[in-house]
Protein backbone atom coordinates (compact mmCIF):
# COMPACT_ATOMS: atom_id res chain seq x y z
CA UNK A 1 -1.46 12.40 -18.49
CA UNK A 2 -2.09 11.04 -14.78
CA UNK A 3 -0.01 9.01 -13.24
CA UNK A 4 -1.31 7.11 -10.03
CA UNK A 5 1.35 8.27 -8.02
CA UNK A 6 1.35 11.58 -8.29
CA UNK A 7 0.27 13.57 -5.22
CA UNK A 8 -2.45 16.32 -5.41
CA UNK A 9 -1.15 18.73 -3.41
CA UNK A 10 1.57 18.88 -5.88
CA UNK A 11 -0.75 19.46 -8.65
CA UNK A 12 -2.42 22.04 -6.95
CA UNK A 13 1.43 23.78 -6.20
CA UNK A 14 2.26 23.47 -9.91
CA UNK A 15 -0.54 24.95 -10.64
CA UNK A 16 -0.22 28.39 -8.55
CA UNK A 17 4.01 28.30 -9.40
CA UNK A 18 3.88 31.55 -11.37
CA UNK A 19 8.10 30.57 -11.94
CA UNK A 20 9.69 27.85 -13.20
CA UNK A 21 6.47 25.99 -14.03
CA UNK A 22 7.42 24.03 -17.08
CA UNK A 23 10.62 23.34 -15.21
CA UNK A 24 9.28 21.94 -12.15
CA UNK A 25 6.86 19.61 -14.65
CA UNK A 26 9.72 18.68 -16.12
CA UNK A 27 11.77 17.27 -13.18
CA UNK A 28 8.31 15.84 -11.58
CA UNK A 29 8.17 13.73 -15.10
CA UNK A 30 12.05 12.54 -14.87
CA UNK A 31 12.07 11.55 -11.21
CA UNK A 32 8.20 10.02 -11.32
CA UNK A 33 9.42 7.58 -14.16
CA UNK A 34 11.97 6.58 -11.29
CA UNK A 35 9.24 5.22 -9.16
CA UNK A 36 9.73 7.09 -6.37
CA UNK A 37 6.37 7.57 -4.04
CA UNK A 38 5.46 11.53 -5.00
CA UNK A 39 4.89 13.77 -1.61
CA UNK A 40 4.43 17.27 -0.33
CA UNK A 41 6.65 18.19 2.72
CA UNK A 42 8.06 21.63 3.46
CA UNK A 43 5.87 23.07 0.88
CA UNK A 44 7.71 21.65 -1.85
CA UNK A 45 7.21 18.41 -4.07
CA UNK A 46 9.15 15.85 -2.02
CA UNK A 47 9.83 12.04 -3.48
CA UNK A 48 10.49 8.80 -1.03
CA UNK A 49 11.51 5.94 -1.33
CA UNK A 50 10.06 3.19 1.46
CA UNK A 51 9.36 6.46 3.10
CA UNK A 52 12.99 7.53 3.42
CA UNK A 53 13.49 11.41 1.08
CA UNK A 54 15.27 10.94 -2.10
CA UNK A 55 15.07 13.85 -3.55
CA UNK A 56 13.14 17.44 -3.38
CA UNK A 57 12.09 19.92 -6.03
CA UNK A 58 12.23 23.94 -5.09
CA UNK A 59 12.66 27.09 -6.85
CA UNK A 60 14.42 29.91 -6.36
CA UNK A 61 14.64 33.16 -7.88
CA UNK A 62 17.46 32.60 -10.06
CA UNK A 63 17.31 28.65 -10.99
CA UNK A 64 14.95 25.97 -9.71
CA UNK A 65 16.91 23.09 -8.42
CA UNK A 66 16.72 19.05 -7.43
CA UNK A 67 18.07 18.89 -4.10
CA UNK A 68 19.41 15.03 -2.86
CA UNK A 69 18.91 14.56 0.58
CA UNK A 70 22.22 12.71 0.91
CA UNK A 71 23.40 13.86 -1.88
CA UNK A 72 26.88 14.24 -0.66
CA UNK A 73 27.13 10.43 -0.26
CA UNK A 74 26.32 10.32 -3.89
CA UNK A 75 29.85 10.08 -6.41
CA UNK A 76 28.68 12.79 -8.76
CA UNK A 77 30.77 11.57 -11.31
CA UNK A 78 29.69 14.89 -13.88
CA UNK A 79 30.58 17.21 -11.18
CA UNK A 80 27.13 18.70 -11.25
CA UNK A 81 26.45 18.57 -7.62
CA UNK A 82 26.56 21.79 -5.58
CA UNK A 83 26.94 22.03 -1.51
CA UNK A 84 24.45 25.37 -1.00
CA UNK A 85 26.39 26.73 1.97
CA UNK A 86 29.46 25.24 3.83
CA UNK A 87 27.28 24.61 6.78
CA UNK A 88 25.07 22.40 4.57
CA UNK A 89 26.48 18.70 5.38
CA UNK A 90 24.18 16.10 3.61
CA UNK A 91 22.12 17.46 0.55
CA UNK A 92 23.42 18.45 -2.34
CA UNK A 93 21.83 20.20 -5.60
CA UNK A 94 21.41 20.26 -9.35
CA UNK A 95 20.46 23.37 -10.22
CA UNK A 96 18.69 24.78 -13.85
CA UNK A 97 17.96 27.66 -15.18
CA UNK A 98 15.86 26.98 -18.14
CA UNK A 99 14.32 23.84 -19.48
CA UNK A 100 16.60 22.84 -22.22
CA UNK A 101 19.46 22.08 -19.40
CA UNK A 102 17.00 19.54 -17.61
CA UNK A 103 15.99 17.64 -21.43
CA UNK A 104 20.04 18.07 -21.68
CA UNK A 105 20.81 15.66 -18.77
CA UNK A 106 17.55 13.83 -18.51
CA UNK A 107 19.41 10.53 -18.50
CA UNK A 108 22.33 11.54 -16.31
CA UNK A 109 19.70 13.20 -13.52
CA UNK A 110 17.88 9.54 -13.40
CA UNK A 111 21.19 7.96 -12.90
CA UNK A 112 21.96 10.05 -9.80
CA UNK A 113 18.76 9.16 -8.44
CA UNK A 114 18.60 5.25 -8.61
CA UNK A 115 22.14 6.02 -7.14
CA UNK A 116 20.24 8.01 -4.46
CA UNK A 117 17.68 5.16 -4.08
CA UNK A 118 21.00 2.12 -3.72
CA UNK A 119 22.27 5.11 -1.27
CA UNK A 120 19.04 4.50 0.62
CA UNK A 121 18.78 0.80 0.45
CA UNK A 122 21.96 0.11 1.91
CA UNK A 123 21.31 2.52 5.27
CA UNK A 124 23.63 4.53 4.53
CA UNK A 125 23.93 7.81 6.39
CA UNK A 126 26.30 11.19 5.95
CA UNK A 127 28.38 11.23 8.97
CA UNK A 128 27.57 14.66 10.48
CA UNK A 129 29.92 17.10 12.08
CA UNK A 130 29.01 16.61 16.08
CA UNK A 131 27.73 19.69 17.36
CA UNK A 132 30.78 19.62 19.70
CA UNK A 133 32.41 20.37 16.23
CA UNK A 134 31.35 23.67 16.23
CA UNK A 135 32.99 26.20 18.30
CA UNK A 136 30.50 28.31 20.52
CA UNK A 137 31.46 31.73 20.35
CA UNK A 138 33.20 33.88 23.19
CA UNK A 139 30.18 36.03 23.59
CA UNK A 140 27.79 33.29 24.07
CA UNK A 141 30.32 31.50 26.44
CA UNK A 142 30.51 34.31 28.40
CA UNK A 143 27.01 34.70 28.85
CA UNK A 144 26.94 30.62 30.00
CA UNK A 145 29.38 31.28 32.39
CA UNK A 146 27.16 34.63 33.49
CA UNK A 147 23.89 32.54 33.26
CA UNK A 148 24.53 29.04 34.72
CA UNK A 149 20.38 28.31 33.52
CA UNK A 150 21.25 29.60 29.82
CA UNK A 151 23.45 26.66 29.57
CA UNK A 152 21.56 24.13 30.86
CA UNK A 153 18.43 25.87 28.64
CA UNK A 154 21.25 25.49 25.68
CA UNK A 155 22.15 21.79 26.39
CA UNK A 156 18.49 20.84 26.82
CA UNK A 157 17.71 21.59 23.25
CA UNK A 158 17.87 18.96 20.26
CA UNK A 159 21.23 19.08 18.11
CA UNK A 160 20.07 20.89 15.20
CA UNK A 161 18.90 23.67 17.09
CA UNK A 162 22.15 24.20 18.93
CA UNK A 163 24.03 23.83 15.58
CA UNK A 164 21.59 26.75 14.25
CA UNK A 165 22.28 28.95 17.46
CA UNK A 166 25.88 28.15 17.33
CA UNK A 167 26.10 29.09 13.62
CA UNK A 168 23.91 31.88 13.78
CA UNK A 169 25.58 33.61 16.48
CA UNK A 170 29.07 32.88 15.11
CA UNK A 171 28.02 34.88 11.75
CA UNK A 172 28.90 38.35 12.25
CA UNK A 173 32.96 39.47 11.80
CA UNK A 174 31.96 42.06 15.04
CA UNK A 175 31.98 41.05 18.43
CA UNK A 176 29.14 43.65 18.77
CA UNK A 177 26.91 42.08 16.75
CA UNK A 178 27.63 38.70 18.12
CA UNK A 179 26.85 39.73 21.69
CA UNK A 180 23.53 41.71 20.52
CA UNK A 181 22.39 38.33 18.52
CA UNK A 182 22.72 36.30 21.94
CA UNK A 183 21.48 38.66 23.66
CA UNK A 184 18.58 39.03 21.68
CA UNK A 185 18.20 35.46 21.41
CA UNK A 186 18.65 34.61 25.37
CA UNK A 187 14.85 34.69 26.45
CA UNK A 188 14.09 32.31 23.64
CA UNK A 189 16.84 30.03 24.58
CA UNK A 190 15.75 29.51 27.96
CA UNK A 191 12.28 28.91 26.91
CA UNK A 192 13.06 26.34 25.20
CA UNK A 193 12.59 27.35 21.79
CA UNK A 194 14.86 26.88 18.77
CA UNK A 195 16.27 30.12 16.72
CA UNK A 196 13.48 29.31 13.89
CA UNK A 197 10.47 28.44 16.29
């Protein structure tokens, strides 16, 4: 059964998923019949619309889930959608642990994600928490105020890496540990480089 949208490279990562195979095929199959362009970004089976993400499939090691890109924009009327972390501000996921709960709510999954698609068509965007949202931690302020080039190193790089930094080093409950991550992480900051580069 081909279909002449789906992608190759997916194929090929079906193929080699030792887990969650028949799962994965399963949610390919739903969100295909969608008509959504089929993609590989991130490693995982990705689906667009007009080039914009819809809607991702991944696994994990206890459930396999469809993660919506703005999924929090979506109004989830089954209460099925889950927020992974709190820091997590857009996508949201449907998670599965077997087939049987995918063929459960075939029809309900495919009406999140034309809802996902109408999300998409009329621009709408998740209004993200500004970066300025997120308090920096004492250690790493003191270290600013120490370094006058750390901060400027700090302000030079894109939001999403300052929002990882910021959340990263806020982590720990010790002050210890938060001082040795910013320490550890100063040389990287100054080079430019985000926490995961």
């Amino acid at each position: 059964m081909t279909n002449s949208r789906m992608n190759p490279k997916v194929d090929e990562y079906l193929s080699k998923a030792k887990k969650r195979q028949e799962e994965f095929e399963k949610l390919r199959m739903i969100v295909l019949d969608c008509q959504l362009t089929e993609e590989f970004k991130w490693g995982k089976p990705c689906y667009t619309f007009q080039e914009s993400n819809i809607v991702l499939i991944h696994g994990f090691k206890e459930y396999c889930a469809l993660l919506f890109f703005k999924g929090a924009l979506l109004h989830d009327a089954h209460g099925i959608l889950i927020q992974q972390t709190e820091n997590v501000q857009a996508g949201r996921q449907i998670r599965f642990t077997n087939v049987r709960e995918i063929v459960a709510v075939e029809t309900i999954l495919k009406a999140y994600v034309y809802e996902a698609i109408e999300v998409e068509k009329a621009g709408l965007g998740v209004n993200l928490k500004k970066n300025t949202e997120f308090t920096i931690p004492e250690e790493f302020q003191k270290k600013f105020d120490e370094i006058p080039a750390l901060k400027t190193a700090f302000e030079a790089l894109t939001p999403g890496r300052q929002r990882a930094y910021i959340l990263y080093f806020s982590e720990p409950k010790q002050s210890k540990t938060r001082e040795s991550r910013v320490e550890k992480c100063m040389q990287q900051i100054l080079n430019g480089k985000g926490l995961n580069d």
